[in-house]
C-alpha atoms as a PDB file:
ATOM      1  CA  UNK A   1       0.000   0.000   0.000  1.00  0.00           C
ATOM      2  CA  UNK A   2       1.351   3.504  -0.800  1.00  0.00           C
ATOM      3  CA  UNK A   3       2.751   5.579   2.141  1.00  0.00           C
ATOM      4  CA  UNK A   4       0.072   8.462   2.402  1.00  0.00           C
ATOM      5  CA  UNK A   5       2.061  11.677   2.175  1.00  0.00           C
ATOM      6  CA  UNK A   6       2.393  14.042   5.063  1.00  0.00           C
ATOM      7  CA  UNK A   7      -0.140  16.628   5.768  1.00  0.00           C
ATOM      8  CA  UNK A   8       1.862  19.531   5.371  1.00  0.00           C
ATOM      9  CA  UNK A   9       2.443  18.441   1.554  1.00  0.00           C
ATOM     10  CA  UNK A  10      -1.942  17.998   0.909  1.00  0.00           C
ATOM     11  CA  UNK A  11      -1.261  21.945   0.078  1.00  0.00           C
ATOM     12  CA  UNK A  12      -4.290  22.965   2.442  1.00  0.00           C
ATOM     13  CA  UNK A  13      -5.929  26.103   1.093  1.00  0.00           C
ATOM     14  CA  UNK A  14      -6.576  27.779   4.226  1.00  0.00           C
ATOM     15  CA  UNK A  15      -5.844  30.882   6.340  1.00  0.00           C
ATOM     16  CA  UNK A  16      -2.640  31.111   7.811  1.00  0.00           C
ATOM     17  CA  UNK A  17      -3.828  31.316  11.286  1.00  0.00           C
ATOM     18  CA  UNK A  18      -6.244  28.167  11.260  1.00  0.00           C
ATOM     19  CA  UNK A  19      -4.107  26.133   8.874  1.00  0.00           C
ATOM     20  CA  UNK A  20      -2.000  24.338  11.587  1.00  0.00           C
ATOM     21  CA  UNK A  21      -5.024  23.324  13.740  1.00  0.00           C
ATOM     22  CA  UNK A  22      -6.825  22.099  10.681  1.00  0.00           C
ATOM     23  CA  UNK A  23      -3.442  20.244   9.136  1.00  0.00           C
ATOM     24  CA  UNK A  24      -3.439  18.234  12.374  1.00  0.00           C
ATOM     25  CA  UNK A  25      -7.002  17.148  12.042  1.00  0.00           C
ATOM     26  CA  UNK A  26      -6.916  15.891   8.750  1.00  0.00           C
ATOM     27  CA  UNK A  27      -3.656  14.210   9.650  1.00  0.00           C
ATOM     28  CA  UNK A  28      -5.111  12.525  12.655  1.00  0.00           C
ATOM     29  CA  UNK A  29      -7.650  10.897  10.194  1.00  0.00           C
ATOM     30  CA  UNK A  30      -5.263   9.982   7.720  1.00  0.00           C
ATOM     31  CA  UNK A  31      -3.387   8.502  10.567  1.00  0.00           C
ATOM     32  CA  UNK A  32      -6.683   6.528  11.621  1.00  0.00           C
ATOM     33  CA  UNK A  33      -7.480   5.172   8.263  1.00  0.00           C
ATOM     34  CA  UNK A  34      -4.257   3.605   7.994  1.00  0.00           C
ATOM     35  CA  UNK A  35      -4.292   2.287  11.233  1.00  0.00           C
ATOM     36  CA  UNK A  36      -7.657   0.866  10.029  1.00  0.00           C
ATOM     37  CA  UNK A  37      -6.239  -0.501   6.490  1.00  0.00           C
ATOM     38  CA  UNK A  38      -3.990  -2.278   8.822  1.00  0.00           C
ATOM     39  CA  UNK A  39      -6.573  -4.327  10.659  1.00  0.00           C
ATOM     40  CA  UNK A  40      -9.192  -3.695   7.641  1.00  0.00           C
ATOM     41  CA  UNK A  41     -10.986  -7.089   8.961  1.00  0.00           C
ATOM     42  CA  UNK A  42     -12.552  -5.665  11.897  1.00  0.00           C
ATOM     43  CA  UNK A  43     -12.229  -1.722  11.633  1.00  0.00           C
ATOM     44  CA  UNK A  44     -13.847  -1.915   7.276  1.00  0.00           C
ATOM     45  CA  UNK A  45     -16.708   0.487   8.742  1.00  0.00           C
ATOM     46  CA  UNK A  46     -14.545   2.765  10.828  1.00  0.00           C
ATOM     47  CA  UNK A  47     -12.505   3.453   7.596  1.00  0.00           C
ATOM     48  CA  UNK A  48     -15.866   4.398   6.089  1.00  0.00           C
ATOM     49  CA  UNK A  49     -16.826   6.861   9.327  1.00  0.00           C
ATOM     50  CA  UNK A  50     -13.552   8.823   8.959  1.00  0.00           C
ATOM     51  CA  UNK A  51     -13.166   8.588   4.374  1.00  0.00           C
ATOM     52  CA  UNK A  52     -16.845  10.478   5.122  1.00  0.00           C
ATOM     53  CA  UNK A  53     -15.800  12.795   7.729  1.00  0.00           C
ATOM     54  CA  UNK A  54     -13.061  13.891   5.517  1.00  0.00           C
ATOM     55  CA  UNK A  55     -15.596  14.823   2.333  1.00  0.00           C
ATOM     56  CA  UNK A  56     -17.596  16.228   4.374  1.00  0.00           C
ATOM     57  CA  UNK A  57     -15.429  18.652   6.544  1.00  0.00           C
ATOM     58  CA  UNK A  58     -13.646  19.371   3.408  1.00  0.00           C
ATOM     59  CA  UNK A  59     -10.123  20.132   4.956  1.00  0.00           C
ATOM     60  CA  UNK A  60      -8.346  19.114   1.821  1.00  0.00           C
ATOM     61  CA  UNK A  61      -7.464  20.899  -1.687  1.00  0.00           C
ATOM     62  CA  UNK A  62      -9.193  20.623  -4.837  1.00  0.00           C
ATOM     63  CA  UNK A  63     -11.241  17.419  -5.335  1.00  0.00           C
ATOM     64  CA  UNK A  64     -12.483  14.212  -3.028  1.00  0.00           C
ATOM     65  CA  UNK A  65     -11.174  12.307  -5.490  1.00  0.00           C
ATOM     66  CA  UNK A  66      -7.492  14.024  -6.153  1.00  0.00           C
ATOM     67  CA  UNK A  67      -7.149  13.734  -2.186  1.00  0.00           C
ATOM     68  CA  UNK A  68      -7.828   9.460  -2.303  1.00  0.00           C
ATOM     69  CA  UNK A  69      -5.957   9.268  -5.189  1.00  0.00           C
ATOM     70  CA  UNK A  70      -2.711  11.487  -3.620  1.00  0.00           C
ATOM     71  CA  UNK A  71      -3.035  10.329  -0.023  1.00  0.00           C
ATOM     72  CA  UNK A  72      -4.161   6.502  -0.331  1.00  0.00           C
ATOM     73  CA  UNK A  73      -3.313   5.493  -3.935  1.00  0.00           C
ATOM     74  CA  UNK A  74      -6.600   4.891  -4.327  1.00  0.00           C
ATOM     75  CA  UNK A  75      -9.507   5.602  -6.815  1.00  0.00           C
ATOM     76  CA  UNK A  76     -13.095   7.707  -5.830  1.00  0.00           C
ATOM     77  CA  UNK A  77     -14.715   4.470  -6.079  1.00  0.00           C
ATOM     78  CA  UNK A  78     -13.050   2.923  -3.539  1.00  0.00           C
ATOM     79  CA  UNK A  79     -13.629   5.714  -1.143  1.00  0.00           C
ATOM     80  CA  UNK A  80     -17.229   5.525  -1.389  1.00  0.00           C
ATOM     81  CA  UNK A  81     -17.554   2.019  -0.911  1.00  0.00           C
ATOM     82  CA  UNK A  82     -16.448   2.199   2.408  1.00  0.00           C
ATOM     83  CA  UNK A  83     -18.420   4.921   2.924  1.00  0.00           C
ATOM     84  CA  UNK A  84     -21.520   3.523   1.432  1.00  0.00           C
ATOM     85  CA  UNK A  85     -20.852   0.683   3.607  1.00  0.00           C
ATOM     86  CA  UNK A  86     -20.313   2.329   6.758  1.00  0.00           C
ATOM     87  CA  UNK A  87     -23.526   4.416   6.035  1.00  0.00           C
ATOM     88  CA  UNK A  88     -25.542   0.640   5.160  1.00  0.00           C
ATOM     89  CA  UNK A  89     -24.544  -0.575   8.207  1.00  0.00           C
ATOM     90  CA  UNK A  90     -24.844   2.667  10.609  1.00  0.00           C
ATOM     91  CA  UNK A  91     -28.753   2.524   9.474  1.00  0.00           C
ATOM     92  CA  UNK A  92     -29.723  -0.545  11.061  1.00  0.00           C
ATOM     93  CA  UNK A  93     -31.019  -0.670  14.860  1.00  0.00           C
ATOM     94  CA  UNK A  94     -28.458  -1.956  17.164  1.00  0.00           C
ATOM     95  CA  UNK A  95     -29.833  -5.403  17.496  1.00  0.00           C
ATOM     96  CA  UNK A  96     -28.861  -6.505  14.213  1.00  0.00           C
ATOM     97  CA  UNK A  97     -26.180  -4.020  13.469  1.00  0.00           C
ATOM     98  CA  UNK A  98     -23.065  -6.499  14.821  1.00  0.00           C
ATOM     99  CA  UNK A  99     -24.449  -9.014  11.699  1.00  0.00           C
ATOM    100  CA  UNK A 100     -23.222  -6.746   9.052  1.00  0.00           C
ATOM    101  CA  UNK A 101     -19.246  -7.600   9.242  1.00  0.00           C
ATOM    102  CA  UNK A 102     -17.721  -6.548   5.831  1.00  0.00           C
ATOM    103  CA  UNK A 103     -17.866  -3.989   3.123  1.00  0.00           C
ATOM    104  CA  UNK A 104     -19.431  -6.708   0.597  1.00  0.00           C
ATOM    105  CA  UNK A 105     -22.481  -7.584   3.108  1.00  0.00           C
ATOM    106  CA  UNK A 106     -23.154  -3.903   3.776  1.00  0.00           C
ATOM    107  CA  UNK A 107     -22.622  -3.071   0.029  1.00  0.00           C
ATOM    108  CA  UNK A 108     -25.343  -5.610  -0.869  1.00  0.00           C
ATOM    109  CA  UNK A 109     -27.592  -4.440   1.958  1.00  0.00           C
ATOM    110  CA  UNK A 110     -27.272  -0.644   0.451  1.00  0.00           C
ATOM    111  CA  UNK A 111     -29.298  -1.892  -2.624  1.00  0.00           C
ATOM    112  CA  UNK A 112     -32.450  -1.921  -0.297  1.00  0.00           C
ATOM    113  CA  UNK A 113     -34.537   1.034   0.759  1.00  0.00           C
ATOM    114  CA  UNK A 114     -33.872   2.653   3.967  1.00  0.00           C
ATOM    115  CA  UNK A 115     -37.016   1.229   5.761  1.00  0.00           C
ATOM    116  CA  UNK A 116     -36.421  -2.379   4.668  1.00  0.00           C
ATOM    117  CA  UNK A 117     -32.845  -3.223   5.497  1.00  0.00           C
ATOM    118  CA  UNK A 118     -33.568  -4.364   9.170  1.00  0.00           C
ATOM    119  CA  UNK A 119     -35.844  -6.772   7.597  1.00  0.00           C
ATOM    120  CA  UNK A 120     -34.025  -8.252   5.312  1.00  0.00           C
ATOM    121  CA  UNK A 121     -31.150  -8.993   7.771  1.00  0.00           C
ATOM    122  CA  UNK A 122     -33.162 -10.738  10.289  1.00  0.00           C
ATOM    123  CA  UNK A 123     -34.768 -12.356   7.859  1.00  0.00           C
ATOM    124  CA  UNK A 124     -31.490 -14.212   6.742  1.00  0.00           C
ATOM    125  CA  UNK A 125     -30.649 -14.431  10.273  1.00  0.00           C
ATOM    126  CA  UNK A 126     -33.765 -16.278  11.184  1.00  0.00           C
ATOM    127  CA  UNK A 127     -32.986 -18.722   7.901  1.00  0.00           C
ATOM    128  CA  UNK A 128     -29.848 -20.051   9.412  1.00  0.00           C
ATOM    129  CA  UNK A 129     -28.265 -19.581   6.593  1.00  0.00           C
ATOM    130  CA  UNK A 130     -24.544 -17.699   6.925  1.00  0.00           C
ATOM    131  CA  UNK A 131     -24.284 -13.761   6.304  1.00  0.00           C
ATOM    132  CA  UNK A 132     -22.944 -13.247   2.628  1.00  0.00           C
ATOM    133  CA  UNK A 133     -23.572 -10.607   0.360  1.00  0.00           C
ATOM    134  CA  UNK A 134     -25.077 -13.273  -2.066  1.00  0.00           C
ATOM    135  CA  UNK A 135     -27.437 -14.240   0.615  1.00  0.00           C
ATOM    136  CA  UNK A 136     -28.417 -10.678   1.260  1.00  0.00           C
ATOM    137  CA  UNK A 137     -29.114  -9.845  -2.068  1.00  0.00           C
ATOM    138  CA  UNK A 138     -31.319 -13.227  -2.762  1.00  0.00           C
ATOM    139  CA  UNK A 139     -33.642 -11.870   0.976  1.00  0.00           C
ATOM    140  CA  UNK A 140     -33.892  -8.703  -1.218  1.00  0.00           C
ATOM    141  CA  UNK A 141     -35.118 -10.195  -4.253  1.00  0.00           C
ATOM    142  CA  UNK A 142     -37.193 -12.727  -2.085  1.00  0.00           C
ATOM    143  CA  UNK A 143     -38.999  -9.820  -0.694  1.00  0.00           C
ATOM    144  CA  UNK A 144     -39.724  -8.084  -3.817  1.00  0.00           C
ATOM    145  CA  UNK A 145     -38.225  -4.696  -2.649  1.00  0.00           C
ATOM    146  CA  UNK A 146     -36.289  -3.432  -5.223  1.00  0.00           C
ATOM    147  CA  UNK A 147     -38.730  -2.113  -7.161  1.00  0.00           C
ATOM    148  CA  UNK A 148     -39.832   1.332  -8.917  1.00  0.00           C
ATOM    149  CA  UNK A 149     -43.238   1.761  -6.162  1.00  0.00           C
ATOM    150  CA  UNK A 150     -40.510   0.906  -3.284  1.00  0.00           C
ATOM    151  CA  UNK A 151     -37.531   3.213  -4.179  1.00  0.00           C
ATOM    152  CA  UNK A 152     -36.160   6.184  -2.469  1.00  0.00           C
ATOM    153  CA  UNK A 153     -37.736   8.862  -1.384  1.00  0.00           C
ATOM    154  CA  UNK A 154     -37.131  12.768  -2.842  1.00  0.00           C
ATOM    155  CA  UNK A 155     -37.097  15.710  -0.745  1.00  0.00           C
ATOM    156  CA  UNK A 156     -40.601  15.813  -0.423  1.00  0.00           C
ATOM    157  CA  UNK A 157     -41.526  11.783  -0.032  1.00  0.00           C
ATOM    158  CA  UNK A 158     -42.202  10.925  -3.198  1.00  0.00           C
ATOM    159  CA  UNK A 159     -40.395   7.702  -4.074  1.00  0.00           C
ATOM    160  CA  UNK A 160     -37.995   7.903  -7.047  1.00  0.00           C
ATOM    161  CA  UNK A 161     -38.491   5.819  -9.749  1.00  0.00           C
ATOM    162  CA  UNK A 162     -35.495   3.163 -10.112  1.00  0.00           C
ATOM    163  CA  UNK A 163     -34.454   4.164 -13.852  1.00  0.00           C
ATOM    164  CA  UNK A 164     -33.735   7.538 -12.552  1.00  0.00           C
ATOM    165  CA  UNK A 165     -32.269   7.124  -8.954  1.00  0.00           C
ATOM    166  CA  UNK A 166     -28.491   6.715 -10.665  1.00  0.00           C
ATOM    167  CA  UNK A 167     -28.668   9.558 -12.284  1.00  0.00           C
ATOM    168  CA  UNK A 168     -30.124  11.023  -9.101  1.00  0.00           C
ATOM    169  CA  UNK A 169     -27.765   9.682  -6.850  1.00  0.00           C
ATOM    170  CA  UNK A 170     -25.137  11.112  -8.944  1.00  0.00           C
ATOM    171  CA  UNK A 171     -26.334  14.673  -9.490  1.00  0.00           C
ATOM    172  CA  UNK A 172     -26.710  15.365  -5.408  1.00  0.00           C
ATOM    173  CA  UNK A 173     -23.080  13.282  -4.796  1.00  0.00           C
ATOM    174  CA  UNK A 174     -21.601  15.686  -6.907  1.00  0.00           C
ATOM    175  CA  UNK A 175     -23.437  18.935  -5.793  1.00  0.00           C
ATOM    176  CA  UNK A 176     -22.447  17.904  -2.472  1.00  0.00           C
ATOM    177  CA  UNK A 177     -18.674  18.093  -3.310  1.00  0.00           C
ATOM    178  CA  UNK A 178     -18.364  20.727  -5.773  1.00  0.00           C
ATOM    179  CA  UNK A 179     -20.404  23.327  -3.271  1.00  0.00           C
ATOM    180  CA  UNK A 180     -17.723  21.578  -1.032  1.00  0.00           C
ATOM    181  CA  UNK A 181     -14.902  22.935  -3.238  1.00  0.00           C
ATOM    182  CA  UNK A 182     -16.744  26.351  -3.505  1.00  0.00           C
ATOM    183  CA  UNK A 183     -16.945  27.140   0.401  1.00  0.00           C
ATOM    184  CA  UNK A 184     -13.111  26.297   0.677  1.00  0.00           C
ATOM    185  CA  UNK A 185     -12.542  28.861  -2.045  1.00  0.00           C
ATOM    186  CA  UNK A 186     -14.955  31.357  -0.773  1.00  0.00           C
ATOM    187  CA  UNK A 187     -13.477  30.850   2.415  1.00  0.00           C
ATOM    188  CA  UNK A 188      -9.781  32.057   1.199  1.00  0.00           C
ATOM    189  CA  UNK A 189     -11.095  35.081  -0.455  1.00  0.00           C
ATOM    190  CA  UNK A 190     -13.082  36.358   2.332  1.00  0.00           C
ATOM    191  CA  UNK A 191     -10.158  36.066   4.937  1.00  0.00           C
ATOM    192  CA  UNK A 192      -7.745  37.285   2.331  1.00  0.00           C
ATOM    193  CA  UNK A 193      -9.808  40.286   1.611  1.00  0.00           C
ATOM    194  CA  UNK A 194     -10.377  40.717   5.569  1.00  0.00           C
ATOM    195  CA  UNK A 195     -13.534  40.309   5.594  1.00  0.00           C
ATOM    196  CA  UNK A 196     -15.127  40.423   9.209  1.00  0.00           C
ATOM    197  CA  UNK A 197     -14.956  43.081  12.113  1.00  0.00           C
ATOM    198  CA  UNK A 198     -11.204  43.679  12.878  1.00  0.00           C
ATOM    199  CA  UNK A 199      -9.474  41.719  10.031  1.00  0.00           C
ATOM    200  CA  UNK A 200      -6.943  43.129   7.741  1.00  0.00           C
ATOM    201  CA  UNK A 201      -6.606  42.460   3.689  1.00  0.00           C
ATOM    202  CA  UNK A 202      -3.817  40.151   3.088  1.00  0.00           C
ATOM    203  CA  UNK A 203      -1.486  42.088   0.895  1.00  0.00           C
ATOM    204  CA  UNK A 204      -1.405  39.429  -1.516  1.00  0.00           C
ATOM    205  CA  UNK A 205      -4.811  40.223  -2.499  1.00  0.00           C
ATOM    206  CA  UNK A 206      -4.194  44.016  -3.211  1.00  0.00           C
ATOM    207  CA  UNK A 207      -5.794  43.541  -6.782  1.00  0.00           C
ATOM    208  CA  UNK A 208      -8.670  41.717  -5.520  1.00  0.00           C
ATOM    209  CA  UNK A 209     -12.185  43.514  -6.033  1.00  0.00           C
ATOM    210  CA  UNK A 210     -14.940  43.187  -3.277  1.00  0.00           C
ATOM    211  CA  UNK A 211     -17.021  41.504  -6.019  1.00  0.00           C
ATOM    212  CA  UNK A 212     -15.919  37.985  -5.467  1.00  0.00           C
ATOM    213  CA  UNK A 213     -18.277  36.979  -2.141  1.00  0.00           C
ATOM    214  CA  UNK A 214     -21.299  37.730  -5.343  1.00  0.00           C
ATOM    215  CA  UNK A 215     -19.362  35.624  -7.890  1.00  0.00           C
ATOM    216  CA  UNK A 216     -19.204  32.825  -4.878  1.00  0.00           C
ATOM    217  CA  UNK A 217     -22.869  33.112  -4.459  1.00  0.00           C
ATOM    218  CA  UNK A 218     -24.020  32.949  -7.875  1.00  0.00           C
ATOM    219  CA  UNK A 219     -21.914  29.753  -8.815  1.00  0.00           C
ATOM    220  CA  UNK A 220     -23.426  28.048  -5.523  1.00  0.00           C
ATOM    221  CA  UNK A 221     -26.840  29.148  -6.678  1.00  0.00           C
ATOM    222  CA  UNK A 222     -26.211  27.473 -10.124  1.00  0.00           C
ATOM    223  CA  UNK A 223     -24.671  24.520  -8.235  1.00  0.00           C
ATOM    224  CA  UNK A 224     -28.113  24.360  -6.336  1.00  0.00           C
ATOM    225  CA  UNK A 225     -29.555  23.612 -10.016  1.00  0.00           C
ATOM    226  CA  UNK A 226     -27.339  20.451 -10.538  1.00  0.00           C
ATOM    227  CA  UNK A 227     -29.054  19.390  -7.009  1.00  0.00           C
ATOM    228  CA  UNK A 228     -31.831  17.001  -7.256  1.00  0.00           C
ATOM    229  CA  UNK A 229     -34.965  18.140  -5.229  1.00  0.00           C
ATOM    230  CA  UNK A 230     -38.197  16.564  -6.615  1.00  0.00           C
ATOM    231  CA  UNK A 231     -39.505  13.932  -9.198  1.00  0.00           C
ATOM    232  CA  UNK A 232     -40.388  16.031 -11.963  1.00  0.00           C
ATOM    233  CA  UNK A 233     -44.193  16.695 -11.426  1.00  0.00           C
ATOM    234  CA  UNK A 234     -45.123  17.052 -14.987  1.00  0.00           C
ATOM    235  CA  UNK A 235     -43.354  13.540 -16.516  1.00  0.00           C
ATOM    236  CA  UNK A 236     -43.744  11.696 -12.772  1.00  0.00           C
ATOM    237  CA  UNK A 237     -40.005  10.749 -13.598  1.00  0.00           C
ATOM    238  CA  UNK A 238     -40.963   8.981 -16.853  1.00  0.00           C
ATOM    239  CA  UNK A 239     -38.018  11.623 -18.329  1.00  0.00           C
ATOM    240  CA  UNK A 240     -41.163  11.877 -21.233  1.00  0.00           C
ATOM    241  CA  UNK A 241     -44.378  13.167 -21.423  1.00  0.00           C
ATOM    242  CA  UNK A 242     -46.813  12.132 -24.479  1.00  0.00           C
ATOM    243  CA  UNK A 243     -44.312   9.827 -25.867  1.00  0.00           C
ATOM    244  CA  UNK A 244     -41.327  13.084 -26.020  1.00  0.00           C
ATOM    245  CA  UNK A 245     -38.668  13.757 -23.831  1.00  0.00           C
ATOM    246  CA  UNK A 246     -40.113  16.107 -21.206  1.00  0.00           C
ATOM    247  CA  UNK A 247     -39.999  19.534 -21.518  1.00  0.00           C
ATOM    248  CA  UNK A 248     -39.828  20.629 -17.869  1.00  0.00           C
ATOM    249  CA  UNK A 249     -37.088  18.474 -16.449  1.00  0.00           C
ATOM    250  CA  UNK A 250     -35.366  17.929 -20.184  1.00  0.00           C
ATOM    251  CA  UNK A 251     -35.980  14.172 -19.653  1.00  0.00           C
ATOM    252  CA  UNK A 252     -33.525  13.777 -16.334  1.00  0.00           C
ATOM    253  CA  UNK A 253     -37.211  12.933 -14.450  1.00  0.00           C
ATOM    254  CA  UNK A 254     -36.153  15.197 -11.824  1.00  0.00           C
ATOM    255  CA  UNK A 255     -35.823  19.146 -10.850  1.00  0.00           C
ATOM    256  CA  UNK A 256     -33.879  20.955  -8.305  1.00  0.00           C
ATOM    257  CA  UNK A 257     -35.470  23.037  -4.999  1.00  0.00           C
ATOM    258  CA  UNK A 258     -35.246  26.629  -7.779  1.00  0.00           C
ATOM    259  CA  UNK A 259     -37.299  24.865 -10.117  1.00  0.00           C
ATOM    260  CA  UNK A 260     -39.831  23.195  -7.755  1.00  0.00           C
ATOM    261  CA  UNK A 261     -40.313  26.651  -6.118  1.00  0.00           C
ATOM    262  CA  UNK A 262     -40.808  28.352  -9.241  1.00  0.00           C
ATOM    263  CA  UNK A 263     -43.624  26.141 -10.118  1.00  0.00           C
ATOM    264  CA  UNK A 264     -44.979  26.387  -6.770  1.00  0.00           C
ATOM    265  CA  UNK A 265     -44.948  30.880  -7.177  1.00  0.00           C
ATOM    266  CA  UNK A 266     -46.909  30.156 -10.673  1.00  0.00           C
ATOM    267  CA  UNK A 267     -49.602  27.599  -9.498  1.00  0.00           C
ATOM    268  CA  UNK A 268     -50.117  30.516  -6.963  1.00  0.00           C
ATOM    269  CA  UNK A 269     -49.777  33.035  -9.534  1.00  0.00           C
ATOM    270  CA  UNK A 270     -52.523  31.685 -11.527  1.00  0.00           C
ATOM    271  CA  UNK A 271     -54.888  30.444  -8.429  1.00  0.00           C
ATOM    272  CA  UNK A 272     -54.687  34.167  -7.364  1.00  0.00           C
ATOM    273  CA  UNK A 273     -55.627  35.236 -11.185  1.00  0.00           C
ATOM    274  CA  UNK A 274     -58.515  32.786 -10.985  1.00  0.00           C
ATOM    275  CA  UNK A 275     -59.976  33.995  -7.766  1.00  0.00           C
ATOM    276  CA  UNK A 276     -59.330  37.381  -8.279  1.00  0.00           C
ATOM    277  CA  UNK A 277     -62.832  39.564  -8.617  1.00  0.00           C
ATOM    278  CA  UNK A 278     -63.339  41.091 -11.673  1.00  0.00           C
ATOM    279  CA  UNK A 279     -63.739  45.002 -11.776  1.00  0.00           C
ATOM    280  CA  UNK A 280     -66.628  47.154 -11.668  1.00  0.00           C
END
C-alpha cells in the first residue's frame, strides 16, 4: 500500500492562522485510516466513518477524489464504498447491526430502501443460513423490494423511480462536493480580503475587487440547479411526457429546490388570477 504523504504536503488552502489546527485534524484521520487498512478485517466500517468525515469537513485541496488518489493510492470508487458501507450498516437498529461484518455484506444491503434493510437482515438471520452478500441480495429479491413503487424517497416523499435514482444519486453526490470545493474557495477570499470586524486584507490580495463573495454566491446558486430536489411533477419521472422527452425536467425525471419553487410561485400566480374579482 502507498505511504500516504504528510499533511503539510496535501497543500491545504486555508488561512494562515487556522491552517495548523486544521493540518493536524486531517492528519489525525489519515493517521486513523491507515491504522484501520492495517486491521481492515474488523475496523472496514470505521474506515468508512472517517473517508466520510473527511468529504464532508472538506479540509483538503481541490477534489475528493485528487485527495484518495494522492493520499491513499486509491480511486473515488473505492472511497465511497467504504463509505456507502459504513452508512448501510450505521442505518440498522443496534440489534442486528453487529451481523453486518464486511464492506461486501453492507454493500449488498445498500441496494435496499432505507425502511427495509432491518428486515431483510433478520430475515437471513432467522434462515440459518450464513451472512454473505449473495445471501443478502437473494432476501432482497425474495422480498420483492427493489422495485420502482418501493424506491427512495425525494425531498418531499415521493419515491424515485429506479431508472432515474443513478442519475439522481449522482447529481446530489456531486453537488455535495463541488459546493464543497466552492466554500473552501470562498473561504480564502473572504479572509484574504479581511472580511469580518477587525481583520486586515492580506497584501497578496491588493488587486482583488470586493465583487468575489457575489461571484461565490451565484456559482453556488447554479450549483443548487445540478441538485436534485423533486420527481419532476409534470413527466412523474418517466423523463417523457406524451411519448417526447419532457420539456420541464429535459428528460432527467427530476428538478432541483429553484425549479420546484418556481412552479410552486406560478400555481399561486394563476390560483390568485382565478380567484381574483373582476372590476366594476
Amino acid at each position: 500500500m502507498q505511504k500516504p504523504k504528510k499533511t503539510e504536503e496535501l497543500n491545504l488552502n486555508l488561512e494562515a492562522n487556522k491552517q495548523e489546527s486544521v493540518a493536524l485534524r486531517l492528519q489525525k484521520r489519515v493517521d486513523t485510516i491507515t491504522v484501520y487498512l492495517n486491521t481492515i478485517g474488523e475496523n472496514w466500517n470505521k474506515i468508512g466513518e472517517e473517508l466520510l468525515a473527511i468529504r464532508d469537513e472538506g479540509d483538503y485541496a481541490g477534489s475528493f477524489e485528487s485527495f484518495v488518489k494522492t493520499t491513499f493510492g486509491k480511486t473515488r470508487d473505492w472511497a465511497y464504498k467504504f463509505i456507502e458501507g459504513f452508512e448501510a450498516k450505521k442505518s440498522l437498529p443496534a440489534h442486528v447491526e453487529h451481523e453486518i461484518q464486511n464492506p461486501r455484506q453492507a454493500l449488498a444491503l445498500a441496494t435496499a430502501p432505507l425502511e427495509k434493510r432491518t428486515a431483510v437482515v433478520e430475515a437471513v438471520k432467522a434462515s440459518g443460513k450464513k451472512m454473505t452478500a449473495k445471501v443478502i441480495e437473494q432476501e432482497i429479491k425474495n422480498q420483492k423490494i427493489i422495485d420502482a413503487d418501493v424506491e427512495e424517497p425525494d425531498e418531499l416523499g415521493t419515491k424515485i423511480p429506479k431508472d432515474i435514482l443513478p442519475e439522481w444519486m449522482r447529481a446530489k453526490a456531486e453537488a455535495k462536493e463541488n459546493r464543497g470545493l466552492i466554500n473552501t474557495v470562498a473561504r480564502w477570499f473572504s479572509n484574504g480580503l479581511g472580511d469580518g470586524e477587525g481583520k486586515k486584507r492580506d497584501p497578496i490580495f491588493r488587486a482583488v475587487t470586493m465583487s468575489n463573495q457575489k461571484i461565490f454566491s451565484d456559482i453556488k446558486r447554479q450549483i443548487g440547479m445540478v441538485d436534485p430536489h423533486a420527481v419532476c411533477p409534470t413527466c412523474k419521472g418517466t423523463t417523457k411526457k406524451d411519448g417526447k422527452k419532457c420539456g420541464h425536467c429535459k428528460g432527467t425525471g427530476f428538478i432541483s429546490k429553484f425549479e420546484f419553487d418556481n412552479i410552486e410561485k406560478k400555481a399561486a400566480s394563476k390560483k390568485e388570477t382565478k380567484n381574483a374579482k373582476p372590476k366594476k
